[in-house]
PDB file of N, CA and C in Angstrom:
ATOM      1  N   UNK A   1       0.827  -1.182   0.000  1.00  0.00           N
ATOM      2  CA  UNK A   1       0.000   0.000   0.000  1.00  0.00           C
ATOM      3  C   UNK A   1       0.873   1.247   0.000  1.00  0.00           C
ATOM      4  N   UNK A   2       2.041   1.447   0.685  1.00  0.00           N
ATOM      5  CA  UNK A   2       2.745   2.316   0.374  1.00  0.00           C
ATOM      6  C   UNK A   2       3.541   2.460  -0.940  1.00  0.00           C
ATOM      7  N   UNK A   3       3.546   1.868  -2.161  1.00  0.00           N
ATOM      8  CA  UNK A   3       3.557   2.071  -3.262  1.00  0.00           C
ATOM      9  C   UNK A   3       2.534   2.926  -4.275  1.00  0.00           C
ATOM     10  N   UNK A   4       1.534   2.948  -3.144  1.00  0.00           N
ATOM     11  CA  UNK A   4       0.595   3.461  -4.580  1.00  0.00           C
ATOM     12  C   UNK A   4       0.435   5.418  -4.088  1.00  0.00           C
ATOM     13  N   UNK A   5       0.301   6.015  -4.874  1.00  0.00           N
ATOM     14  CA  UNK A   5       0.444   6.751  -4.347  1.00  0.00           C
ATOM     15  C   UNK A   5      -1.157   7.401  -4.013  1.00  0.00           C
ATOM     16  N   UNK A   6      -1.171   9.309  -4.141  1.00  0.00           N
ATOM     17  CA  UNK A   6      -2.212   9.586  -3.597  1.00  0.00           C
ATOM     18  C   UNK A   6      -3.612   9.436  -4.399  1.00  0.00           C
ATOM     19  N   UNK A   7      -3.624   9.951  -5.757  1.00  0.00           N
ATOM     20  CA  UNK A   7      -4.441   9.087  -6.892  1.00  0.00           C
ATOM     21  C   UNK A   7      -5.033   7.954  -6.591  1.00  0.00           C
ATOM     22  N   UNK A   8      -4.412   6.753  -6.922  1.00  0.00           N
ATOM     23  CA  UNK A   8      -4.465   5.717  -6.597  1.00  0.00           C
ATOM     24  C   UNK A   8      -5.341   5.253  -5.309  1.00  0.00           C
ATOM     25  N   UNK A   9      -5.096   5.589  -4.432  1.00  0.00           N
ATOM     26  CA  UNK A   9      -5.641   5.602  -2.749  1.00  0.00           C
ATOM     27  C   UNK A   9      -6.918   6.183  -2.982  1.00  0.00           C
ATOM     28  N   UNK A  10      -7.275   7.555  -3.516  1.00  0.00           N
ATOM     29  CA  UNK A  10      -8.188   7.581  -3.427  1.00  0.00           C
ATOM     30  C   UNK A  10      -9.455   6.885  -4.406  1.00  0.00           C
ATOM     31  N   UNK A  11      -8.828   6.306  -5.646  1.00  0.00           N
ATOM     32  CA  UNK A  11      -9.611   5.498  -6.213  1.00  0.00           C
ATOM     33  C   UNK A  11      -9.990   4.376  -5.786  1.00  0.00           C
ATOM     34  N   UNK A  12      -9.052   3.693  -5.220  1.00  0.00           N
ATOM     35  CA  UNK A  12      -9.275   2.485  -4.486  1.00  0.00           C
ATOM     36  C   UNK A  12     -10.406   2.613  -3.766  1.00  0.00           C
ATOM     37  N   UNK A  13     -10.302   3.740  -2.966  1.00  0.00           N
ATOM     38  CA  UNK A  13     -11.621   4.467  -1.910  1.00  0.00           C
ATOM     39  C   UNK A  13     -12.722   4.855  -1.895  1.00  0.00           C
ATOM     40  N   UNK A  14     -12.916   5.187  -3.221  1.00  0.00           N
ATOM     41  CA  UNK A  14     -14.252   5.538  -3.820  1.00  0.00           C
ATOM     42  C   UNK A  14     -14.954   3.953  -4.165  1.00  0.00           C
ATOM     43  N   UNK A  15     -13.419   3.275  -5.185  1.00  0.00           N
ATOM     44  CA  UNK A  15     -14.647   1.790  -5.078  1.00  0.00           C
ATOM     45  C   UNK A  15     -15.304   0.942  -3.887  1.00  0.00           C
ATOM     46  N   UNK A  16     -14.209   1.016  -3.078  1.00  0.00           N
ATOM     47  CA  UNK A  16     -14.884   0.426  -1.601  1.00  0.00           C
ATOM     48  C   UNK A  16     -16.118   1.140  -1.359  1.00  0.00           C
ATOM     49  N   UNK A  17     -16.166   2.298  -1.348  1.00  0.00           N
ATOM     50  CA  UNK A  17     -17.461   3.273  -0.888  1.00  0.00           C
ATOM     51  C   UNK A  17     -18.289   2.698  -1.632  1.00  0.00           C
ATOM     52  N   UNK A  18     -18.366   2.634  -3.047  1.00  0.00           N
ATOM     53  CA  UNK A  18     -19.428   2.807  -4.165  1.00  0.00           C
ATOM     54  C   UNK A  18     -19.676   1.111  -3.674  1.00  0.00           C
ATOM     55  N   UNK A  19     -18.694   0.371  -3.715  1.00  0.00           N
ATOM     56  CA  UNK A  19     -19.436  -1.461  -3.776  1.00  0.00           C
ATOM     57  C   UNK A  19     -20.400  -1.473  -2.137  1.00  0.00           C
ATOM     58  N   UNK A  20     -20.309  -0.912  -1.523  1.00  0.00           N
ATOM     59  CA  UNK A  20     -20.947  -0.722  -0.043  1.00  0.00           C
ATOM     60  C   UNK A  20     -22.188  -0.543  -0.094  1.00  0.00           C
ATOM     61  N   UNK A  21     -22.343   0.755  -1.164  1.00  0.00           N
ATOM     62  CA  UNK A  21     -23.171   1.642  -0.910  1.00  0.00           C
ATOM     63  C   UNK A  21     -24.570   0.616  -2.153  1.00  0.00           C
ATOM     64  N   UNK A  22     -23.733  -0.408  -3.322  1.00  0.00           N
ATOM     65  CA  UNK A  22     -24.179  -0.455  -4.059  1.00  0.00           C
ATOM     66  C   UNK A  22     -25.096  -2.115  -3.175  1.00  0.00           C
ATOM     67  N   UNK A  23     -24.172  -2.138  -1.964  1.00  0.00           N
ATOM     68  CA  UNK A  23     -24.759  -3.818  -1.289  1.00  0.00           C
ATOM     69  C   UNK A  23     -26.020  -3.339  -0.445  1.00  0.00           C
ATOM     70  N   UNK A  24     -25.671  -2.065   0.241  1.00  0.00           N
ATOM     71  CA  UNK A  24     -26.813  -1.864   1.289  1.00  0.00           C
ATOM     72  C   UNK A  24     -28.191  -1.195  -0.052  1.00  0.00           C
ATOM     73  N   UNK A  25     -27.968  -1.015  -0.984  1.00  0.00           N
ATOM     74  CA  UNK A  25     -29.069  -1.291  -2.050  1.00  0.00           C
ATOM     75  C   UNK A  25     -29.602  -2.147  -2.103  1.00  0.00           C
ATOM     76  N   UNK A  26     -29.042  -3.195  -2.576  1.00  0.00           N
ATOM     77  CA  UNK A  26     -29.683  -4.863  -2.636  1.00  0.00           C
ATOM     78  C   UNK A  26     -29.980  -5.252  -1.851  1.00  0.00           C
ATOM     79  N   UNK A  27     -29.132  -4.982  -0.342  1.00  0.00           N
ATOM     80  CA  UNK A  27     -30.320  -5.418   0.608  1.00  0.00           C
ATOM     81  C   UNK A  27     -31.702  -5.007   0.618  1.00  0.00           C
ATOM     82  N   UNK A  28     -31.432  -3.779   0.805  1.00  0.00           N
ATOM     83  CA  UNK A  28     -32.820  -3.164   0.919  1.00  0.00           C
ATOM     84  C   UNK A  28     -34.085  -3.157   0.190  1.00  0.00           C
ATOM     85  N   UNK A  29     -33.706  -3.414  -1.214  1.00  0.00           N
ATOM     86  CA  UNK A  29     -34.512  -3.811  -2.309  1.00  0.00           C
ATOM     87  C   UNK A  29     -34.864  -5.417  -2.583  1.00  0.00           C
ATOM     88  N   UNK A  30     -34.064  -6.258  -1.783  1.00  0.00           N
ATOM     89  CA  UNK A  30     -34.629  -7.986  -1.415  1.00  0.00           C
ATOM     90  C   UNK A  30     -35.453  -7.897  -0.103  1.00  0.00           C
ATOM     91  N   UNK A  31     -35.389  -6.918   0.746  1.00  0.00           N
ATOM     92  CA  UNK A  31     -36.363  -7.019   1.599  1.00  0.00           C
ATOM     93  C   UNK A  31     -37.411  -6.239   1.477  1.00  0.00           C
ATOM     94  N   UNK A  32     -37.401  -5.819   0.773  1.00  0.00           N
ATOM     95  CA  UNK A  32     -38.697  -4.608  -0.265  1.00  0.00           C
ATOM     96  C   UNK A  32     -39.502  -5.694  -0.776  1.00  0.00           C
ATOM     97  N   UNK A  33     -38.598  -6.977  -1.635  1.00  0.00           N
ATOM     98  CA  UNK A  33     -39.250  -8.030  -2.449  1.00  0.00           C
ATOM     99  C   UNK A  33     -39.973  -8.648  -1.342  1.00  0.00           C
ATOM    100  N   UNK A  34     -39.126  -8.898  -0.306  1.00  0.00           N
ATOM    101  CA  UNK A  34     -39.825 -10.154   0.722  1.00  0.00           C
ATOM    102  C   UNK A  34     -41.030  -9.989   0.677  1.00  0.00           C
ATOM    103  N   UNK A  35     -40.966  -8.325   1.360  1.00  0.00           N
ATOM    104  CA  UNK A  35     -42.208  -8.287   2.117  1.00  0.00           C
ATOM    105  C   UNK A  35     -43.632  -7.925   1.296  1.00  0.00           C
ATOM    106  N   UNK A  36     -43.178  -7.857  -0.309  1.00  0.00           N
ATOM    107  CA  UNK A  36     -43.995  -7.747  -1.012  1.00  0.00           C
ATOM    108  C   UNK A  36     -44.462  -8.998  -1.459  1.00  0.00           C
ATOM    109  N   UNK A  37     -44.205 -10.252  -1.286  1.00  0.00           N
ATOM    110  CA  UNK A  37     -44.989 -11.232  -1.239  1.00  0.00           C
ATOM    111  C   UNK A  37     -44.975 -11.912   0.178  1.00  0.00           C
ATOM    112  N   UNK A  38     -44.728 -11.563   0.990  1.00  0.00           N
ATOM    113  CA  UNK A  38     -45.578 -11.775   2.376  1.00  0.00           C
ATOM    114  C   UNK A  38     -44.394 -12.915   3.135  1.00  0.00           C
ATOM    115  N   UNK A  39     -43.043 -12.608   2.999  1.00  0.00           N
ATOM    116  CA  UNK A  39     -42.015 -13.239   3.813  1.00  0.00           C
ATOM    117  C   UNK A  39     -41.700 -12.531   4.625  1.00  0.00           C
ATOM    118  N   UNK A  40     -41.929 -13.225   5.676  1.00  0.00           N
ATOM    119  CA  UNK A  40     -40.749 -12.658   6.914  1.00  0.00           C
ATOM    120  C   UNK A  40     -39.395 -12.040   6.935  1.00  0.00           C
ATOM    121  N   UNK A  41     -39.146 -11.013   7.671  1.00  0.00           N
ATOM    122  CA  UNK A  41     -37.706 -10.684   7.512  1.00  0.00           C
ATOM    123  C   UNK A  41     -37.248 -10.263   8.853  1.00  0.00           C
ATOM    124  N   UNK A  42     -36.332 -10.749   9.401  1.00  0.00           N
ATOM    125  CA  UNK A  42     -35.583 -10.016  10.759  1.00  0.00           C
ATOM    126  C   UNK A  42     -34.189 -10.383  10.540  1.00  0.00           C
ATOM    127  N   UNK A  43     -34.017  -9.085  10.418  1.00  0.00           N
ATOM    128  CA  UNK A  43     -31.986  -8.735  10.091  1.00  0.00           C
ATOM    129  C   UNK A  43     -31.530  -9.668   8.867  1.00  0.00           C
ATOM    130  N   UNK A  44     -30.824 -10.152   8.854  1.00  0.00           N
ATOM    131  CA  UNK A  44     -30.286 -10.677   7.965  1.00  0.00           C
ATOM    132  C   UNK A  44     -31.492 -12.158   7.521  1.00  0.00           C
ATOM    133  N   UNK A  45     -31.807 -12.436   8.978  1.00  0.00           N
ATOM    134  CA  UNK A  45     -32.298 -14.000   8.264  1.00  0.00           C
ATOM    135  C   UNK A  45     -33.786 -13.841   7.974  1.00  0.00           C
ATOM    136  N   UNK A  46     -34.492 -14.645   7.731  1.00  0.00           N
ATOM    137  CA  UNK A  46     -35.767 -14.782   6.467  1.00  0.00           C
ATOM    138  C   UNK A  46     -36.713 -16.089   7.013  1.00  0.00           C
ATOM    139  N   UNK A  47     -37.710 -16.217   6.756  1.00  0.00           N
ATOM    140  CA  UNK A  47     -38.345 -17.647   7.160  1.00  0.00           C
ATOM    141  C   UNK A  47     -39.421 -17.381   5.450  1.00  0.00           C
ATOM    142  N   UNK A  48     -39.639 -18.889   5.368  1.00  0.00           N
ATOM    143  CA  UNK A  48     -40.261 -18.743   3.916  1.00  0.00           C
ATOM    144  C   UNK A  48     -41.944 -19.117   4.358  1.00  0.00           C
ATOM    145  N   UNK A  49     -42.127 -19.608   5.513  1.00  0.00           N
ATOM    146  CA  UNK A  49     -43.166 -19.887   6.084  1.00  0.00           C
ATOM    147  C   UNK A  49     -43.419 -18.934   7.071  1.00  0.00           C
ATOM    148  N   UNK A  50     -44.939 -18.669   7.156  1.00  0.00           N
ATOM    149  CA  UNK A  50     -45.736 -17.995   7.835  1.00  0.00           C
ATOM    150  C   UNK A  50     -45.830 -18.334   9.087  1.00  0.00           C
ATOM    151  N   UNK A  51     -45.782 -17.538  10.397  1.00  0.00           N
ATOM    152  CA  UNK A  51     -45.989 -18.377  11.765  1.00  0.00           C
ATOM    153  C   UNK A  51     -47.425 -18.618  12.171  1.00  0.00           C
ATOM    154  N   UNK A  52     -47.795 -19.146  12.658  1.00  0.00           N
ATOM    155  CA  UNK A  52     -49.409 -19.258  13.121  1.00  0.00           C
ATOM    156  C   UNK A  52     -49.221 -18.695  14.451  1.00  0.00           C
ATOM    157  N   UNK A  53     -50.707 -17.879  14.662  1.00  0.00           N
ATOM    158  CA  UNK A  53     -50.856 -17.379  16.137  1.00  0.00           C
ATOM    159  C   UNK A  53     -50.810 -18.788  17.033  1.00  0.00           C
ATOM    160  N   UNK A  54     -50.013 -19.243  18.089  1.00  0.00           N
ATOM    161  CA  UNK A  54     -49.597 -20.656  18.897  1.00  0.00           C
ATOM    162  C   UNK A  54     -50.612 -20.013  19.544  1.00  0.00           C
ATOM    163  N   UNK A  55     -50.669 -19.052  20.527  1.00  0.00           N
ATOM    164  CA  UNK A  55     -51.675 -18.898  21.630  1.00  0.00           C
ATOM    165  C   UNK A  55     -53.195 -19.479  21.281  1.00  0.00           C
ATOM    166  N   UNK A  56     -53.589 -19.031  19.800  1.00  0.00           N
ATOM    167  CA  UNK A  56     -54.829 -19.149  19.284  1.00  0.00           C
ATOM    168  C   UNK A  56     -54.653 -20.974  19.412  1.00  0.00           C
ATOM    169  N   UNK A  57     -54.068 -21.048  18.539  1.00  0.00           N
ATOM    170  CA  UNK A  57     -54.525 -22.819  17.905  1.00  0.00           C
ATOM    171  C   UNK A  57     -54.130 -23.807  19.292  1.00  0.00           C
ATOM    172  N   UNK A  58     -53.173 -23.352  19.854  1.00  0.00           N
ATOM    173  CA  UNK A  58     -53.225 -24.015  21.783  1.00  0.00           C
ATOM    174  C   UNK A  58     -54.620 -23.803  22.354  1.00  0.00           C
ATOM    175  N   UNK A  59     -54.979 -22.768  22.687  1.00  0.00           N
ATOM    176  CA  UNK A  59     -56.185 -22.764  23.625  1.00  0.00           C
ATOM    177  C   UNK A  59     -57.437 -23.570  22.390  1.00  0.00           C
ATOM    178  N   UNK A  60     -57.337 -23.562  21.447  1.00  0.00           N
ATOM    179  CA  UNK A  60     -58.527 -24.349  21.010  1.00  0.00           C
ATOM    180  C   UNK A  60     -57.866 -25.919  21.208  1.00  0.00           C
ATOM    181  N   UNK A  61     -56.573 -26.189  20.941  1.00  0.00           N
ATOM    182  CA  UNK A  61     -56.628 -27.754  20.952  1.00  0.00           C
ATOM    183  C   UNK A  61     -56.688 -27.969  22.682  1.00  0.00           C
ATOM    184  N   UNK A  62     -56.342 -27.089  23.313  1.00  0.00           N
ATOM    185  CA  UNK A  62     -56.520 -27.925  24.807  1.00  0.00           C
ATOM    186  C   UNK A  62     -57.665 -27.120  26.001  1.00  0.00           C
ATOM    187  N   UNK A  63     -58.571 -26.879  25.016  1.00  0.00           N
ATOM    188  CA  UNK A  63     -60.158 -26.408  25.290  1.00  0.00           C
ATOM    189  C   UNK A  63     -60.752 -27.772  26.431  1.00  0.00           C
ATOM    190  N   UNK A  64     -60.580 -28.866  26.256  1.00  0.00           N
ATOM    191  CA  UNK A  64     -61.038 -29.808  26.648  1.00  0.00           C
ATOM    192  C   UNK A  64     -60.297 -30.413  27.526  1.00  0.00           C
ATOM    193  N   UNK A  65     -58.700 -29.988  27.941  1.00  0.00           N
ATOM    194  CA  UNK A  65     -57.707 -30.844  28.215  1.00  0.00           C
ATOM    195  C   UNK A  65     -58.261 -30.373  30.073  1.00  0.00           C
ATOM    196  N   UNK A  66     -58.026 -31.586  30.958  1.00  0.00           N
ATOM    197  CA  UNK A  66     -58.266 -31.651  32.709  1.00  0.00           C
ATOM    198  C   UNK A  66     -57.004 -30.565  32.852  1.00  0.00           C
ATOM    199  N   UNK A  67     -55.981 -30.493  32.312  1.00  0.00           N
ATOM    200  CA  UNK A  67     -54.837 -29.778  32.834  1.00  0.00           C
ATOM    201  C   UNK A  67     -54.864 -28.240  32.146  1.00  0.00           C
ATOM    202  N   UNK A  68     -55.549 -27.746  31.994  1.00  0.00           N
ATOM    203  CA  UNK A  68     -55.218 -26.589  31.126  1.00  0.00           C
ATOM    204  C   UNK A  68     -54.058 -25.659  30.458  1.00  0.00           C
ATOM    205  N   UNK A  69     -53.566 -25.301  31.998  1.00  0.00           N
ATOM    206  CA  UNK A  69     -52.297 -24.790  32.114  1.00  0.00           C
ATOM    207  C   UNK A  69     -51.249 -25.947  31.168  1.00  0.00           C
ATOM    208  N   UNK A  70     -51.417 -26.526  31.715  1.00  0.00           N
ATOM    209  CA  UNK A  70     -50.258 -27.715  31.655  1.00  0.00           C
ATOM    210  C   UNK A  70     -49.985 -27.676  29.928  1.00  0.00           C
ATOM    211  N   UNK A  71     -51.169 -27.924  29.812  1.00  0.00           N
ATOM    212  CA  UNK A  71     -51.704 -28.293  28.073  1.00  0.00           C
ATOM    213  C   UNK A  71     -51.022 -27.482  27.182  1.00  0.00           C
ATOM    214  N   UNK A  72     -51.506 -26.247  27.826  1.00  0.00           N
ATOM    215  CA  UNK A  72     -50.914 -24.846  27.225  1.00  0.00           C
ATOM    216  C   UNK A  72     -49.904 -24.400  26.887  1.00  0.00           C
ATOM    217  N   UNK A  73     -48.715 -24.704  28.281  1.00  0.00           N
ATOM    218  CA  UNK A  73     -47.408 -24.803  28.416  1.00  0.00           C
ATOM    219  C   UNK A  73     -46.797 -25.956  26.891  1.00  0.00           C
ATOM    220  N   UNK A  74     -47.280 -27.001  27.254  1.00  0.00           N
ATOM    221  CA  UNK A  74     -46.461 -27.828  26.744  1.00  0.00           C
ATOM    222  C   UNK A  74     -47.216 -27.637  24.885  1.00  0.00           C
ATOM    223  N   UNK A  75     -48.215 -27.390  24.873  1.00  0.00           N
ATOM    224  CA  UNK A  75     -48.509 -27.366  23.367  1.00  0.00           C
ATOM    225  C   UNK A  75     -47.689 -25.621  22.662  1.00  0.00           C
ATOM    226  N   UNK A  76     -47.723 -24.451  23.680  1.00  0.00           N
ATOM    227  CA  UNK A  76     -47.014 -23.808  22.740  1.00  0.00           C
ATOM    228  C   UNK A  76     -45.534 -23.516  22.408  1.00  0.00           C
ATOM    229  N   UNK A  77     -44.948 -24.613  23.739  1.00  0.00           N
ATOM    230  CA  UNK A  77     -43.485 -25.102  23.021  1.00  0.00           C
ATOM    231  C   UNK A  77     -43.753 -25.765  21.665  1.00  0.00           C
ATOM    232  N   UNK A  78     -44.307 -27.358  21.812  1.00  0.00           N
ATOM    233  CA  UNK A  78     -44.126 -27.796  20.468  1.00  0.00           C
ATOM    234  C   UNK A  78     -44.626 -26.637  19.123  1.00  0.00           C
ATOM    235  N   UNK A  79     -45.774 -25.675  19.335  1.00  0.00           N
ATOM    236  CA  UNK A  79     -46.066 -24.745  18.253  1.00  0.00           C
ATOM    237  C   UNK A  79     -44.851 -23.846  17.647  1.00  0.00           C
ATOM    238  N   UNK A  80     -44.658 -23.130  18.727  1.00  0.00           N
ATOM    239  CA  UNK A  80     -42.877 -22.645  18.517  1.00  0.00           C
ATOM    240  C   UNK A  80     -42.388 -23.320  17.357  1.00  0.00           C
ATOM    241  N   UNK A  81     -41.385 -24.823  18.077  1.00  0.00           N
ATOM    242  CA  UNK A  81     -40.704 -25.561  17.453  1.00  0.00           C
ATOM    243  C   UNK A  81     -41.098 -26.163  16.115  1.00  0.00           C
ATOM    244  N   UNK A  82     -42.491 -26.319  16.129  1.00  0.00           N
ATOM    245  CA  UNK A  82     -42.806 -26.826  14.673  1.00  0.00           C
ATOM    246  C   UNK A  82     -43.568 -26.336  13.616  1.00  0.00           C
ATOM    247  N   UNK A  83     -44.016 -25.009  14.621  1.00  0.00           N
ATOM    248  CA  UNK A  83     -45.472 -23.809  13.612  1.00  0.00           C
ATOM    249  C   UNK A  83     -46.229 -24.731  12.939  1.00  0.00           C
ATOM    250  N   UNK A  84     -46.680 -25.710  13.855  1.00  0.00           N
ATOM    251  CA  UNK A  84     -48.371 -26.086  13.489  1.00  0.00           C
ATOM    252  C   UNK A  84     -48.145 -26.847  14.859  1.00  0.00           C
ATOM    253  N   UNK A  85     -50.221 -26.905  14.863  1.00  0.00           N
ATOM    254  CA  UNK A  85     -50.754 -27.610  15.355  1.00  0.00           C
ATOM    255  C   UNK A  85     -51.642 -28.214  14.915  1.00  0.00           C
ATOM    256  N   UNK A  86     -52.288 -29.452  15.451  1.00  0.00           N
ATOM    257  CA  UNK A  86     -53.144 -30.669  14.906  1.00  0.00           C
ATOM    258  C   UNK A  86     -54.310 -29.922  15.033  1.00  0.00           C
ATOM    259  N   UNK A  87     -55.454 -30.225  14.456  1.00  0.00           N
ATOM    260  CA  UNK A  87     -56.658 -29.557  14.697  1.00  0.00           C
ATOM    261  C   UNK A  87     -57.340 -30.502  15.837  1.00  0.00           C
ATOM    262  N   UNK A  88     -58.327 -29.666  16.259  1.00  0.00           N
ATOM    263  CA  UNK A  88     -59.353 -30.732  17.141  1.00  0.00           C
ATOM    264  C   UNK A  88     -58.589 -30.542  18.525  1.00  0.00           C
ATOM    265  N   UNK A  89     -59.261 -31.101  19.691  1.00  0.00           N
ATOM    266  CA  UNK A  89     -58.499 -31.180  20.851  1.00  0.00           C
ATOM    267  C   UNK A  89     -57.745 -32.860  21.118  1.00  0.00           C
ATOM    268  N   UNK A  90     -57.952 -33.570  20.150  1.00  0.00           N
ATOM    269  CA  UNK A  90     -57.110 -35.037  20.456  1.00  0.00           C
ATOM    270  C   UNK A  90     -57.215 -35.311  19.272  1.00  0.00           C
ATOM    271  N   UNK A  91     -55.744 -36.604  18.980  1.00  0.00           N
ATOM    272  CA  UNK A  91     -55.735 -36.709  17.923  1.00  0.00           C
ATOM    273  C   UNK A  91     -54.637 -36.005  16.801  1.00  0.00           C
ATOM    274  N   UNK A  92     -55.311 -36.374  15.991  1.00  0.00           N
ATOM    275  CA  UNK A  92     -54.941 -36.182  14.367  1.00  0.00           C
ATOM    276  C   UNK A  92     -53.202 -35.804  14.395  1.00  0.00           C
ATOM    277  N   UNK A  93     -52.658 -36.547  14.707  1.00  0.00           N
ATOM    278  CA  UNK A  93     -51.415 -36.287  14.932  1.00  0.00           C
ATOM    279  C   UNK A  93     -50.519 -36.197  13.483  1.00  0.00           C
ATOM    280  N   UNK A  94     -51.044 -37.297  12.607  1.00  0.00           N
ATOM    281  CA  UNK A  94     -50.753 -37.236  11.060  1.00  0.00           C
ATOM    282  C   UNK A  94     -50.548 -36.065  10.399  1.00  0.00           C
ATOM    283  N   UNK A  95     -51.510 -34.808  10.832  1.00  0.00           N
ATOM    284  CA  UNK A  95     -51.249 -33.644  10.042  1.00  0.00           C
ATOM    285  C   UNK A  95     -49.906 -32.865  10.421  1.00  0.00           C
ATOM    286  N   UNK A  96     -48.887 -33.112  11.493  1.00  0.00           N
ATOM    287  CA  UNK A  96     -47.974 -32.706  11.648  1.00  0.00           C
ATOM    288  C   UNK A  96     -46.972 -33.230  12.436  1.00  0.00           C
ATOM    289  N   UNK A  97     -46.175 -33.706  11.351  1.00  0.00           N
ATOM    290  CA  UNK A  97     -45.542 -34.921  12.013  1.00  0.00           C
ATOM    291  C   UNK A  97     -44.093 -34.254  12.840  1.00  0.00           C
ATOM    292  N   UNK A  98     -43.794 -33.266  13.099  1.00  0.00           N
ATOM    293  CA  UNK A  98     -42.668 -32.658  14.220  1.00  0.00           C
ATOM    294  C   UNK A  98     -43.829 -32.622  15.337  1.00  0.00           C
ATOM    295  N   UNK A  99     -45.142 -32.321  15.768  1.00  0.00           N
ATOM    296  CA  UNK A  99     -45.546 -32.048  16.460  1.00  0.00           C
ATOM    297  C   UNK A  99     -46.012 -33.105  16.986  1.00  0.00           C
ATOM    298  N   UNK A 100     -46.061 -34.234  16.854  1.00  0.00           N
ATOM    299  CA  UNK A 100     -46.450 -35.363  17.086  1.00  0.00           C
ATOM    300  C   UNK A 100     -45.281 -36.418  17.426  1.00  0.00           C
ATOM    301  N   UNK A 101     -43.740 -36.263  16.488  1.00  0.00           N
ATOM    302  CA  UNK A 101     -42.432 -36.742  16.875  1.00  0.00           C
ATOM    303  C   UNK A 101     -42.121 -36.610  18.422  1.00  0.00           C
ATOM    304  N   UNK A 102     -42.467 -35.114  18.582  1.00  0.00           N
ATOM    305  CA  UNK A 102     -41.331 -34.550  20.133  1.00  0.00           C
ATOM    306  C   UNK A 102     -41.399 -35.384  21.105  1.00  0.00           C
ATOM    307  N   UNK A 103     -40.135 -35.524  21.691  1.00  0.00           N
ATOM    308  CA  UNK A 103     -40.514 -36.200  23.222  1.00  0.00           C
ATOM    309  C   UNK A 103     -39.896 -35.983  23.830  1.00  0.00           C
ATOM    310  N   UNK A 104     -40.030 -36.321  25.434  1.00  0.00           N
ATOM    311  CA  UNK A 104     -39.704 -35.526  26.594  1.00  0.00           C
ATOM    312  C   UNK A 104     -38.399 -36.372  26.619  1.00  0.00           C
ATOM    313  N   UNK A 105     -37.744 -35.766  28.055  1.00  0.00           N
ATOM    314  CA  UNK A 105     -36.062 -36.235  28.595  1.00  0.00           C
ATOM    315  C   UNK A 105     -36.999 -37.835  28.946  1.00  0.00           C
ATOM    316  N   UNK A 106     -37.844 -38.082  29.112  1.00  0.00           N
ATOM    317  CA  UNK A 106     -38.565 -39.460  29.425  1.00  0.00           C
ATOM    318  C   UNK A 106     -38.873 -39.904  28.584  1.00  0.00           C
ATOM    319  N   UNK A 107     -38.668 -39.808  26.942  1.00  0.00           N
ATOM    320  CA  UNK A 107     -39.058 -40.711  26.153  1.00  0.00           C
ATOM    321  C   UNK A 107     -41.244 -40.409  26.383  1.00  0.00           C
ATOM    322  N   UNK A 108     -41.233 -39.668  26.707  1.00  0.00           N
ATOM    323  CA  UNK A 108     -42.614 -39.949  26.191  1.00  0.00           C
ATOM    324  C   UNK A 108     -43.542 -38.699  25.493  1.00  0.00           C
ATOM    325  N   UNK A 109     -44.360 -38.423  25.020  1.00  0.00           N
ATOM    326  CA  UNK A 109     -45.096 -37.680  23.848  1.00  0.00           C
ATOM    327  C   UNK A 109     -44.877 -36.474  24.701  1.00  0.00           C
ATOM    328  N   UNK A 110     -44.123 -35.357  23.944  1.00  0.00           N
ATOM    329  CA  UNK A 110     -44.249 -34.028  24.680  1.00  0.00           C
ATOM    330  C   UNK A 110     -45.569 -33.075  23.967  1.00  0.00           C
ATOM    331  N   UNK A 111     -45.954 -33.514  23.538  1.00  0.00           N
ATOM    332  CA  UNK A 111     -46.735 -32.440  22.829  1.00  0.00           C
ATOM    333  C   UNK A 111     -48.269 -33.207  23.011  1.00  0.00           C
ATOM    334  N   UNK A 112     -49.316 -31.915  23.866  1.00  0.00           N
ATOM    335  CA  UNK A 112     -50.508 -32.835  23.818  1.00  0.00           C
ATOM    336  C   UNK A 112     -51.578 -32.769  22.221  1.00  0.00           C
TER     337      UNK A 112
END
């Protein structure tokens, strides 16, 4: 770098500026795209799927459950982790098979 002289330096400087200036463009104009067809965006990362309200689709599947709380707790972890839930309050476990996989440090069904 001490070869080049003052010319030089500052050209170098302008391209760094200009390729910067030309990236925080493209960002801004891919998250212009996202959100114009309805993707998520926070900072850098992206989800291509939609989240479902967990609070909503929990209190309807464990409407019926003796434990309520309990139900609640443990169904809007698995919602979190898998953004769905089964419809109905028992059952239908087929329609989402992470939510129906999980299981506890005991080996047994974490998700009601």
């Amino acid at each position: 770098m001490a070869s080049l002289g003052l010319p030089a330096r500052r050209l170098l400087f302008a391209c760094l500026m200009i390729t910067l200036v030309l990236q925080m463009c493209a960002e801004s104009a891919h998250a212009a795209e996202a959100k114009s067809f309805g993707l998520q965006t926070n900072g850098m990362y992206r989800r291509l799927m939609q989240t479902i309200d967990c609070n909503a689709s929990c209190t309807e599947r464990c409407k019926a459950a003796s434990r309520t709380r309990r139900c609640m707790r443990a169904c809007g972890t698995c919602c979190a982790r898998c953004n769905c839930v089964p419809p109905g309050t028992y059952g239908n476990r087929d329609t989402c098979p992470c939510y129906a996989n999980m299981r506890t440090h005991g080996n047994k069904l974490k998700c009601p």
